[in-house]
C-alpha atoms as a PDB file:
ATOM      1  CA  UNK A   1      68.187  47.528 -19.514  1.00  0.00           C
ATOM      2  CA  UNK A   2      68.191  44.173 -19.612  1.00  0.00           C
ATOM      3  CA  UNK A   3      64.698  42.265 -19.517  1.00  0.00           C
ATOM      4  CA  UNK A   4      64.247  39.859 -15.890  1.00  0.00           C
ATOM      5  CA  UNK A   5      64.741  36.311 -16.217  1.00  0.00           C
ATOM      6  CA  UNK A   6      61.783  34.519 -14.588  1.00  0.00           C
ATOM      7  CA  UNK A   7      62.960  31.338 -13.265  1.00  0.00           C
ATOM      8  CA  UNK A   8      60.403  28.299 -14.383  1.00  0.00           C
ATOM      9  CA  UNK A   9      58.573  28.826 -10.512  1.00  0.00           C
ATOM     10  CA  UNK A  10      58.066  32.305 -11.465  1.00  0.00           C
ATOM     11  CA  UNK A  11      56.234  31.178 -14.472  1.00  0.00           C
ATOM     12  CA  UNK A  12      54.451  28.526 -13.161  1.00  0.00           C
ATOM     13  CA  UNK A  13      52.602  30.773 -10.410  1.00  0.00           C
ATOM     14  CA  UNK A  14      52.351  33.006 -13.240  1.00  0.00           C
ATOM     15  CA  UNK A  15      50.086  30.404 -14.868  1.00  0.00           C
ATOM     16  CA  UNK A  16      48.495  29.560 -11.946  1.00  0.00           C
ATOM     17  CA  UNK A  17      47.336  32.521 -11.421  1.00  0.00           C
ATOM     18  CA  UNK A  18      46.057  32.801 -14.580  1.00  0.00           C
ATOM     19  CA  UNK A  19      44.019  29.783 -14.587  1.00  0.00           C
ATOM     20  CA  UNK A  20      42.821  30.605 -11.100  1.00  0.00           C
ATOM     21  CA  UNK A  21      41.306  33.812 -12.249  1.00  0.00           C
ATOM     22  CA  UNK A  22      39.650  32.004 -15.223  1.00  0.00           C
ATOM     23  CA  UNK A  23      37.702  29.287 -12.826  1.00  0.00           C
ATOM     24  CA  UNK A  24      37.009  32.378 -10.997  1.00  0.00           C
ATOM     25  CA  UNK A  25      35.587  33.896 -13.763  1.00  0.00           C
ATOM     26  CA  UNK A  26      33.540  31.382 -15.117  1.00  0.00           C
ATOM     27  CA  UNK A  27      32.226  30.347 -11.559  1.00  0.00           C
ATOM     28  CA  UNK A  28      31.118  33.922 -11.117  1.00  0.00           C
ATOM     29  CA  UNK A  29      29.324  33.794 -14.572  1.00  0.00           C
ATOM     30  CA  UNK A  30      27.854  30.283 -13.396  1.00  0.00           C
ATOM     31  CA  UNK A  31      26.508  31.466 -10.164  1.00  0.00           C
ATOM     32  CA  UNK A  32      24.933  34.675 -11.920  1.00  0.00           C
ATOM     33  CA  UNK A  33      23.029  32.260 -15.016  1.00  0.00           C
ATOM     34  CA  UNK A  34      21.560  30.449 -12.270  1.00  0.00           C
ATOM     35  CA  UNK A  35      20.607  32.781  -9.988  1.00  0.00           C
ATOM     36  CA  UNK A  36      18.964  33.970 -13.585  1.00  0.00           C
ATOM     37  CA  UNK A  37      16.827  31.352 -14.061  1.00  0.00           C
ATOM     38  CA  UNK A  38      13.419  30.988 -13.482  1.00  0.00           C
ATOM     39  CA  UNK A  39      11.851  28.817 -10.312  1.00  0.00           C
ATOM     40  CA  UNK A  40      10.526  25.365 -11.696  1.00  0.00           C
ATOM     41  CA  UNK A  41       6.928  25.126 -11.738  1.00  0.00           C
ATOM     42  CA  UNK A  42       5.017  23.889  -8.733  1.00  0.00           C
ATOM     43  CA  UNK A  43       3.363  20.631 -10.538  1.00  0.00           C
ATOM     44  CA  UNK A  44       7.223  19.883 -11.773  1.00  0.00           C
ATOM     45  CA  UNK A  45       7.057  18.655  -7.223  1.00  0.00           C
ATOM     46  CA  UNK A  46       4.036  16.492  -7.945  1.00  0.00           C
ATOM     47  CA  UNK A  47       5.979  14.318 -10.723  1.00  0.00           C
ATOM     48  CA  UNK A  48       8.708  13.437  -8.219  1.00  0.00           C
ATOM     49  CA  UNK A  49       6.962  13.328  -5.051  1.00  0.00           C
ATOM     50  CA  UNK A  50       7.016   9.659  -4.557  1.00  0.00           C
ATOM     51  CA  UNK A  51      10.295   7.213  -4.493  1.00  0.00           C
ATOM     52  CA  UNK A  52      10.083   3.851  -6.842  1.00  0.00           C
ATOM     53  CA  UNK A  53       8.863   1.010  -4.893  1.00  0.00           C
ATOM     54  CA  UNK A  54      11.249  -1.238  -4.568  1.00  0.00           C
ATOM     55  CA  UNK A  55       9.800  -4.251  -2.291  1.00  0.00           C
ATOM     56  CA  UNK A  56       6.136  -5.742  -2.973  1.00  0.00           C
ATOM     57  CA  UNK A  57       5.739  -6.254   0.770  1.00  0.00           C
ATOM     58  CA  UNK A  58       5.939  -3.648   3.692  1.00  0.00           C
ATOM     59  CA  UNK A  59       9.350  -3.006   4.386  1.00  0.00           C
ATOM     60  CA  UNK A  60       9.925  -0.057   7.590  1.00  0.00           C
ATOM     61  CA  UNK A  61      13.648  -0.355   7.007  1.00  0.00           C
ATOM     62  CA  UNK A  62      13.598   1.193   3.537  1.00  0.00           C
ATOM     63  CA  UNK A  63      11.292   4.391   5.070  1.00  0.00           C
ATOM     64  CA  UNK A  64      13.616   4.748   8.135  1.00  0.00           C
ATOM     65  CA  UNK A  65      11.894   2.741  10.780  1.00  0.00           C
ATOM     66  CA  UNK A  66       8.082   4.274   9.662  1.00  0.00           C
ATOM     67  CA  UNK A  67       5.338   1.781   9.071  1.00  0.00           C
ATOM     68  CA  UNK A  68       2.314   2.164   7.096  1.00  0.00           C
ATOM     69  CA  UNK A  69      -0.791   3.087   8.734  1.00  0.00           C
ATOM     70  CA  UNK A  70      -2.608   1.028   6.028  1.00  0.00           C
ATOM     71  CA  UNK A  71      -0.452  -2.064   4.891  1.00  0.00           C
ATOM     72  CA  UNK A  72      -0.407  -2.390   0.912  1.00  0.00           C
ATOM     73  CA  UNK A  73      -2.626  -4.541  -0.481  1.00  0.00           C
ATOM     74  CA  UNK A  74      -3.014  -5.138  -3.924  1.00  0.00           C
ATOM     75  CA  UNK A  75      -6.067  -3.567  -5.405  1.00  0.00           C
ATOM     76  CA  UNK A  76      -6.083  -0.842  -2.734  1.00  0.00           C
ATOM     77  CA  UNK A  77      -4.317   2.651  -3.180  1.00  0.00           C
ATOM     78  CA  UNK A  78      -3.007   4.647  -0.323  1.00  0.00           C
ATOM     79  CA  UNK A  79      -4.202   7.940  -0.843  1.00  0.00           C
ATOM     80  CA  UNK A  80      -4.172  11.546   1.057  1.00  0.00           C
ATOM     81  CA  UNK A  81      -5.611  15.109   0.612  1.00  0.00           C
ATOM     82  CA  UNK A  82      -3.956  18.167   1.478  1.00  0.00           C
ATOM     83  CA  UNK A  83      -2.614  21.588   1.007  1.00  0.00           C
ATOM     84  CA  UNK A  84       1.353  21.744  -0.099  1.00  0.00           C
ATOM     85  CA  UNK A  85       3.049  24.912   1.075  1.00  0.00           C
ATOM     86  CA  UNK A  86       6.720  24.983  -1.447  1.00  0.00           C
ATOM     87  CA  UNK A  87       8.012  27.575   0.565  1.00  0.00           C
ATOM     88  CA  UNK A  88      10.881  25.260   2.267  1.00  0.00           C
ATOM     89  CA  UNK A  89      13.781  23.461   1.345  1.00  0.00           C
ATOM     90  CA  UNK A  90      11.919  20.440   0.608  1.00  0.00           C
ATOM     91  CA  UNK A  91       7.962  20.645   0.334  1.00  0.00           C
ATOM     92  CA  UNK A  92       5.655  20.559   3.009  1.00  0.00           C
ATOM     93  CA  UNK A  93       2.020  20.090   3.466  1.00  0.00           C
ATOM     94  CA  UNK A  94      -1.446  20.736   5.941  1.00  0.00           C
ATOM     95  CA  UNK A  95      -2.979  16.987   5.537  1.00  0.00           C
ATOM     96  CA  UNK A  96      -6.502  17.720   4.887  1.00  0.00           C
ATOM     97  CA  UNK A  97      -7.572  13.748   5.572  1.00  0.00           C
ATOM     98  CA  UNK A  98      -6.441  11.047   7.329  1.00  0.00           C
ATOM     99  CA  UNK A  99      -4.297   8.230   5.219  1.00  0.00           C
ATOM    100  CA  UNK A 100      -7.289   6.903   3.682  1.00  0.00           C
ATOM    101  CA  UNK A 101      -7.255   3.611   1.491  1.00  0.00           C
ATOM    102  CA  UNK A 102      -9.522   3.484  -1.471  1.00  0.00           C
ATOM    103  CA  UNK A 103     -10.249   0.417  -4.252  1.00  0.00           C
ATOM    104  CA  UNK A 104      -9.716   0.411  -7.756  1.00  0.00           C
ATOM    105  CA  UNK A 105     -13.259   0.312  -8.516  1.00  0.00           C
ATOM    106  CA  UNK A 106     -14.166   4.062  -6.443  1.00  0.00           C
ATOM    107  CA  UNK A 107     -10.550   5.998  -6.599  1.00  0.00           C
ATOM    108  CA  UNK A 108     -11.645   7.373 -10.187  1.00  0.00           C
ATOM    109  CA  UNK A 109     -15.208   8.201  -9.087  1.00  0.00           C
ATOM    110  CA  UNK A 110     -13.853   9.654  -5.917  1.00  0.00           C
ATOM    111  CA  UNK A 111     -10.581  12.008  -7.407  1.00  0.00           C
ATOM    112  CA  UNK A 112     -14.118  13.301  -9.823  1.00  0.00           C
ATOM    113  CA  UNK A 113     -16.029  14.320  -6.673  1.00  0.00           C
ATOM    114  CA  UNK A 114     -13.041  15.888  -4.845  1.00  0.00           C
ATOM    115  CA  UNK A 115     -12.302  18.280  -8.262  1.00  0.00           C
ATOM    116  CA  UNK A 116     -15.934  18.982  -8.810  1.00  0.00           C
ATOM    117  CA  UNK A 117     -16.871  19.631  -5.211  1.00  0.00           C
ATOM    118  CA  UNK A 118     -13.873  21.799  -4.639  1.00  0.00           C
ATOM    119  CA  UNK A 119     -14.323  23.485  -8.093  1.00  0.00           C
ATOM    120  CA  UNK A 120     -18.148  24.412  -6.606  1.00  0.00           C
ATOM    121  CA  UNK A 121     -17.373  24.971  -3.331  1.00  0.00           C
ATOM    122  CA  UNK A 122     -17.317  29.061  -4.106  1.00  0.00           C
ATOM    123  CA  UNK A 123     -14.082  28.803  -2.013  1.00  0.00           C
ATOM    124  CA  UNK A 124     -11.240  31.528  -2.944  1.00  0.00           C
ATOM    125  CA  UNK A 125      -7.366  31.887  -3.044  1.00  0.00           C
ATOM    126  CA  UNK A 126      -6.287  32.440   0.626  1.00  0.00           C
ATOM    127  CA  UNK A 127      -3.213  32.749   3.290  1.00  0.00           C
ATOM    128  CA  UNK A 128      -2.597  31.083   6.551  1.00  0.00           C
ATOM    129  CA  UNK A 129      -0.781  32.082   9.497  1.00  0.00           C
ATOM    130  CA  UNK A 130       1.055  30.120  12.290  1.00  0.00           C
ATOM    131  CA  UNK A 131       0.603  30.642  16.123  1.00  0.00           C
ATOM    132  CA  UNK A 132       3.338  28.488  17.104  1.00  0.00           C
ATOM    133  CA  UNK A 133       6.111  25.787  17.066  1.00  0.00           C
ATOM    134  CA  UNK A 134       4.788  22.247  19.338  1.00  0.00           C
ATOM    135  CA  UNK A 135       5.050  18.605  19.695  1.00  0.00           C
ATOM    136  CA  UNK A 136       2.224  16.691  18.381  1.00  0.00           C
ATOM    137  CA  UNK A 137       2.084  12.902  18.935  1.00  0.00           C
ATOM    138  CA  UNK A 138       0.006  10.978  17.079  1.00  0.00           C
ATOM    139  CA  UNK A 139      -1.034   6.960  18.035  1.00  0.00           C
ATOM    140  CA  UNK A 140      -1.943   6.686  14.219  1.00  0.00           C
ATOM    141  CA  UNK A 141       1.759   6.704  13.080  1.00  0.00           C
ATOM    142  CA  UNK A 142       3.045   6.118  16.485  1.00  0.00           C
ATOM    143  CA  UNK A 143       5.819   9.051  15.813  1.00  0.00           C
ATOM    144  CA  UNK A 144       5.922  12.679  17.204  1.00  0.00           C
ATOM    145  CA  UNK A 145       5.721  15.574  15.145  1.00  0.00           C
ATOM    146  CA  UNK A 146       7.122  18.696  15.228  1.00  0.00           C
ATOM    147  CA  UNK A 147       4.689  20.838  13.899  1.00  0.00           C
ATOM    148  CA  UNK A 148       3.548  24.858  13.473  1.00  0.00           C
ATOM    149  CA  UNK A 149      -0.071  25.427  14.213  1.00  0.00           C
ATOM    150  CA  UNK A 150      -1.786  27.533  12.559  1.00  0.00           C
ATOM    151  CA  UNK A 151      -4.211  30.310  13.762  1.00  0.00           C
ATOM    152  CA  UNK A 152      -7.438  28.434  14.969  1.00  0.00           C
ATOM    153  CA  UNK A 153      -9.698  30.850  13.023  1.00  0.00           C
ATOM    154  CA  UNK A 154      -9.478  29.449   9.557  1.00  0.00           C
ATOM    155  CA  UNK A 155     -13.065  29.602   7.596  1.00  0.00           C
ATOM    156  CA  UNK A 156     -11.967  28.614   4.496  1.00  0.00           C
ATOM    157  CA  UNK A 157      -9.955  25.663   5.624  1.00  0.00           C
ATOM    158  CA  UNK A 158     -12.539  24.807   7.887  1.00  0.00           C
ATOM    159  CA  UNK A 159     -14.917  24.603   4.838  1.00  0.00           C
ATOM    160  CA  UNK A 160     -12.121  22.877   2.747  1.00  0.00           C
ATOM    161  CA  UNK A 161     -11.739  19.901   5.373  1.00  0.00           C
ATOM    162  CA  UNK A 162     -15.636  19.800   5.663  1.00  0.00           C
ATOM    163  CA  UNK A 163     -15.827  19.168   1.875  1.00  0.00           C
ATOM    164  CA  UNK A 164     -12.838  16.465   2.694  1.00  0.00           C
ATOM    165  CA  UNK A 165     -14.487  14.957   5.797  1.00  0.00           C
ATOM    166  CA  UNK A 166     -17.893  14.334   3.955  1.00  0.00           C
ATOM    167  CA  UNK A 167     -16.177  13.035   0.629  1.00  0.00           C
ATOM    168  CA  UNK A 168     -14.003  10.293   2.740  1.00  0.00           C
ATOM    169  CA  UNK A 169     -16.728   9.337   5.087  1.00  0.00           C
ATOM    170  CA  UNK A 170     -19.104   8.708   1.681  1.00  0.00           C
ATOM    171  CA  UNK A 171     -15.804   5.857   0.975  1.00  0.00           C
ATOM    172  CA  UNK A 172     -16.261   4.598   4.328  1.00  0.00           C
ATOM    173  CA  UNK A 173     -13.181   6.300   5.185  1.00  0.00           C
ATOM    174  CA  UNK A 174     -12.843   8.251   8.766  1.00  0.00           C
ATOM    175  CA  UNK A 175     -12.354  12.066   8.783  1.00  0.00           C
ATOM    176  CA  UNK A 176      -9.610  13.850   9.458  1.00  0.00           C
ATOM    177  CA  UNK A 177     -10.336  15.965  12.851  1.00  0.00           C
ATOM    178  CA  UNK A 178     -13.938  15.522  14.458  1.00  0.00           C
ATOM    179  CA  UNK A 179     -16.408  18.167  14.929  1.00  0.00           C
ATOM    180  CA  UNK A 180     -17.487  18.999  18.392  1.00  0.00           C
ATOM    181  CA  UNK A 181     -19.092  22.436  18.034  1.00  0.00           C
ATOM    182  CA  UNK A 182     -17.034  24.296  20.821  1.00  0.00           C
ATOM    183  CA  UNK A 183     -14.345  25.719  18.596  1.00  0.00           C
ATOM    184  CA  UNK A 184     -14.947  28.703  16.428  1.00  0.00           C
ATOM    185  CA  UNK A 185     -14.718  26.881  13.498  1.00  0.00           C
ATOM    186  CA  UNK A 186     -16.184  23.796  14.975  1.00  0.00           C
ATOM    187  CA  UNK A 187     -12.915  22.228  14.940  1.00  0.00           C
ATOM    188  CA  UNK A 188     -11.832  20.278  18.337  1.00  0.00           C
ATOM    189  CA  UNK A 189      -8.490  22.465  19.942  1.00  0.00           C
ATOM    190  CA  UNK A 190      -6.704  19.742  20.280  1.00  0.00           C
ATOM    191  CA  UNK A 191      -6.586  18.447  16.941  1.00  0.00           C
ATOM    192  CA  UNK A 192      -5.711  21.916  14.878  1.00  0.00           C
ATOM    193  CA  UNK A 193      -4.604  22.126  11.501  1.00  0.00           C
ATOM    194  CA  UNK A 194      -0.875  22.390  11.176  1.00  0.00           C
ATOM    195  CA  UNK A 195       2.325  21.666   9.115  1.00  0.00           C
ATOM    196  CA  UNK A 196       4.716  18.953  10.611  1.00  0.00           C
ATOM    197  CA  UNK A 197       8.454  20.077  10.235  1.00  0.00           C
ATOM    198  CA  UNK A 198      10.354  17.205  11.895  1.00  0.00           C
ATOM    199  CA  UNK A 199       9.553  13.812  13.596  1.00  0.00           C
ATOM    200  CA  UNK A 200      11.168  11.197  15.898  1.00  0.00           C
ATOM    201  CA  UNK A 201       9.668   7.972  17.543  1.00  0.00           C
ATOM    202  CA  UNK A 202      10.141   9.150  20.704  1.00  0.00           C
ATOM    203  CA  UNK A 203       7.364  11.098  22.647  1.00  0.00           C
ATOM    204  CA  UNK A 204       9.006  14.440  23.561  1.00  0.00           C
ATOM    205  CA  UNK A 205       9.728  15.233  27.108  1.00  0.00           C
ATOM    206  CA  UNK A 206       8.563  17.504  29.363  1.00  0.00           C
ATOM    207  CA  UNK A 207      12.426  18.927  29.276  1.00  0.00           C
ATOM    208  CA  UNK A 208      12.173  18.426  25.104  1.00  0.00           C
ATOM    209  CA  UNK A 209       9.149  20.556  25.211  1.00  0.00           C
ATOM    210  CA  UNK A 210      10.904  23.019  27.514  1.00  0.00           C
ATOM    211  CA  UNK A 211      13.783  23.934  25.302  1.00  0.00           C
ATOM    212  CA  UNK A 212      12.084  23.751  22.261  1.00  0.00           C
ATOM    213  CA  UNK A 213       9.834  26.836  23.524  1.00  0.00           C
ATOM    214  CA  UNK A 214      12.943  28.439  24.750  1.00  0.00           C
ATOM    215  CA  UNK A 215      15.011  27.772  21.467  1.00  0.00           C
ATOM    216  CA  UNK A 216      11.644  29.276  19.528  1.00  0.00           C
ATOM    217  CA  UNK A 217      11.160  31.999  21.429  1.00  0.00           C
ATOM    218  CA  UNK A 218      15.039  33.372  21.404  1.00  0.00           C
ATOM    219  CA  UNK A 219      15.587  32.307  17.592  1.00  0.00           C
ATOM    220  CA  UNK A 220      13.039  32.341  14.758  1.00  0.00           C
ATOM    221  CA  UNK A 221       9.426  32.998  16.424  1.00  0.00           C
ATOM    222  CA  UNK A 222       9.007  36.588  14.981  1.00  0.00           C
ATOM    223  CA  UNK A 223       9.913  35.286  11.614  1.00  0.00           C
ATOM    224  CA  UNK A 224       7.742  32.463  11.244  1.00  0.00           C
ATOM    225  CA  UNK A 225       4.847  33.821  13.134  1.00  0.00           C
ATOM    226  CA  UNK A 226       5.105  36.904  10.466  1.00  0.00           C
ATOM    227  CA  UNK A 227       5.159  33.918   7.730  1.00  0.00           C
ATOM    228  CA  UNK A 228       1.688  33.451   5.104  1.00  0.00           C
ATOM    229  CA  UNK A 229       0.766  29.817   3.500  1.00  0.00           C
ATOM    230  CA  UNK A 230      -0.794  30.955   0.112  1.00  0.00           C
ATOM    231  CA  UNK A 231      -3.497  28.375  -0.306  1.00  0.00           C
ATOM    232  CA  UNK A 232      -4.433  28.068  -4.242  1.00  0.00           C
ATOM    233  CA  UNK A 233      -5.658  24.397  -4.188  1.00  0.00           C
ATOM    234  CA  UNK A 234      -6.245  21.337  -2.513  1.00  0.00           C
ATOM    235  CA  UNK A 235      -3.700  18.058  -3.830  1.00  0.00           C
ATOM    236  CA  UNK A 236      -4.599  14.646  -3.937  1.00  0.00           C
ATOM    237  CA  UNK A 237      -2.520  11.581  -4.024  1.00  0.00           C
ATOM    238  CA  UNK A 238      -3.822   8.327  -5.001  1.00  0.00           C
ATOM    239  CA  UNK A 239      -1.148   5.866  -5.044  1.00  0.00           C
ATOM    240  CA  UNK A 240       1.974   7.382  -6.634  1.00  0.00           C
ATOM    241  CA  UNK A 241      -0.503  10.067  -8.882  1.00  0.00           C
ATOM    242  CA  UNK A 242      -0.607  13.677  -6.940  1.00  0.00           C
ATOM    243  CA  UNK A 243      -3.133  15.239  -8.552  1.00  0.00           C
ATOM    244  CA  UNK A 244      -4.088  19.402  -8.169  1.00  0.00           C
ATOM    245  CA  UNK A 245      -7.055  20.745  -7.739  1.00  0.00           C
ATOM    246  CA  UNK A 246      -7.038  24.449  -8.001  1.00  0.00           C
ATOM    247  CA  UNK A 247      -9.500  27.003  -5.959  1.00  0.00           C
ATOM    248  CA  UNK A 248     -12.546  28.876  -7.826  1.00  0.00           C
ATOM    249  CA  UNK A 249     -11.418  32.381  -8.454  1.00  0.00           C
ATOM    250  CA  UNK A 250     -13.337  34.461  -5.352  1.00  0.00           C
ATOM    251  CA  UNK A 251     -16.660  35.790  -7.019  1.00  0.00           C
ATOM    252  CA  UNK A 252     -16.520  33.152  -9.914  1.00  0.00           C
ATOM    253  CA  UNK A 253     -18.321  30.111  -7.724  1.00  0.00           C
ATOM    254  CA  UNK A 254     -18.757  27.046  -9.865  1.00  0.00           C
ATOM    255  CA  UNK A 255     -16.150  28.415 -12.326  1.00  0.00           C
END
């Protein structure tokens, strides 16, 4: 029996097909060493956190319309505490002060008082909880925020901020959320702790609120309401340096 005679298109799909099963091959292997390796550290976020300056004035059209709260100065040093929460595509954060400014002279003596006050502060590891997806607006920023709240009850984070509040106001900085004493935790209602998820410089309306209840409600509410924050530390960035300040192990106060 005589052998078939592949014409030249037979061969090249022949080869084709070849080659496509190779790329397929290594793709597969690709996807599997990746999906092998480990998750990069959570201080590997703090060394990239910040884009390279590349104006020496205030600039809102290289932030996407957003203006400083504090215009830069030279000798001052934006700076912000808060808790980061890495589980998102991109890393989020509970702001534990306001946008504070502080001088070259005090940001080293105040980063020492943040670490030891925190390190003292008998404080453990802990989880949070959201209650719920809303519009915030803020006249700070002049932008509203889509943020999740998170359950009012909060003793640790009420402590946390109150450590925070204390430390800023000692700078002749202003807190973060002011005290009135009606809350369980002290903490006004209106101003509760949360994690912003989106923003836009227009104030939502009453139809913007509307469906974004609805759209919450039908989609992902049981999922993020069933979500925990683990809360290991407190972060502080002064300038472009995030630095973290890890809890006390529970039972090890002053550790």
């Amino acid at each position: 029996m005589a052998l078939v005679d592949y014409s030249s298109d037979s061969e090249s799909e022949a080869g084709e097909a070849v080659t496509t099963k190779r790329q397929k091959t290594s793709h597969d292997k690709t996807s599997a060493d990746s999906a092998a390796l480990p998750p990069l550290p959570d201080a590997f976020h703090d060394l990239y956190a910040s884009t390279v300056r590349v104006s020496t004035s205030d600039d809102p059209t290289l932030h996407q319309g957003r203006k400083r709260v504090n215009p830069h100065r030279a000798g001052s040093w934006p700076s912000h505490l808060y808790i980061e929460y890495l589980g998102a595509p991109q890393p989020l954060h509970i702001s534990l002060s306001r946008p504070i400014v502080l001088s070259t002279a005090e940001k080293d003596d105040f980063l020492e008082k943040l670490i030891s006050r925190v390190k003292s502060s008998g404080i453990g590891l802990f989880d949070l909880a959201p209650r719920g997806l809303e519009w915030h607006r803020t006249s700070e920023s002049e932008r509203s925020f889509l943020v999740l709240r998170q359950r009012r009850h909060n003793p640790e984070l009420a402590a946390l901020l109150q450590r925070c509040n204390a430390l800023v106001q000692e700078h002749q900085q202003p807190p973060l959320y002011a005290f009135s004493g009606s809350g369980s935790d002290g903490i006004n209602d209106d101003d509760a702790f949360h994690i912003s998820v989106a923003w836009s410089f227009a104030p939502p309306s009453p139809d913007v609120k509307r469906y974004t209840e609805r759209a919450f409600a039908a989609g992902p509410r049981a999922e993020v309401l069933a979500m925990r924050v683990p809360v290991r530390g407190v972060k502080a960035k002064i300038g472009n340096v995030i630095t973290p300040v890890e809890l006390p192990v529970r039972g090890k106060k002053g550790a």
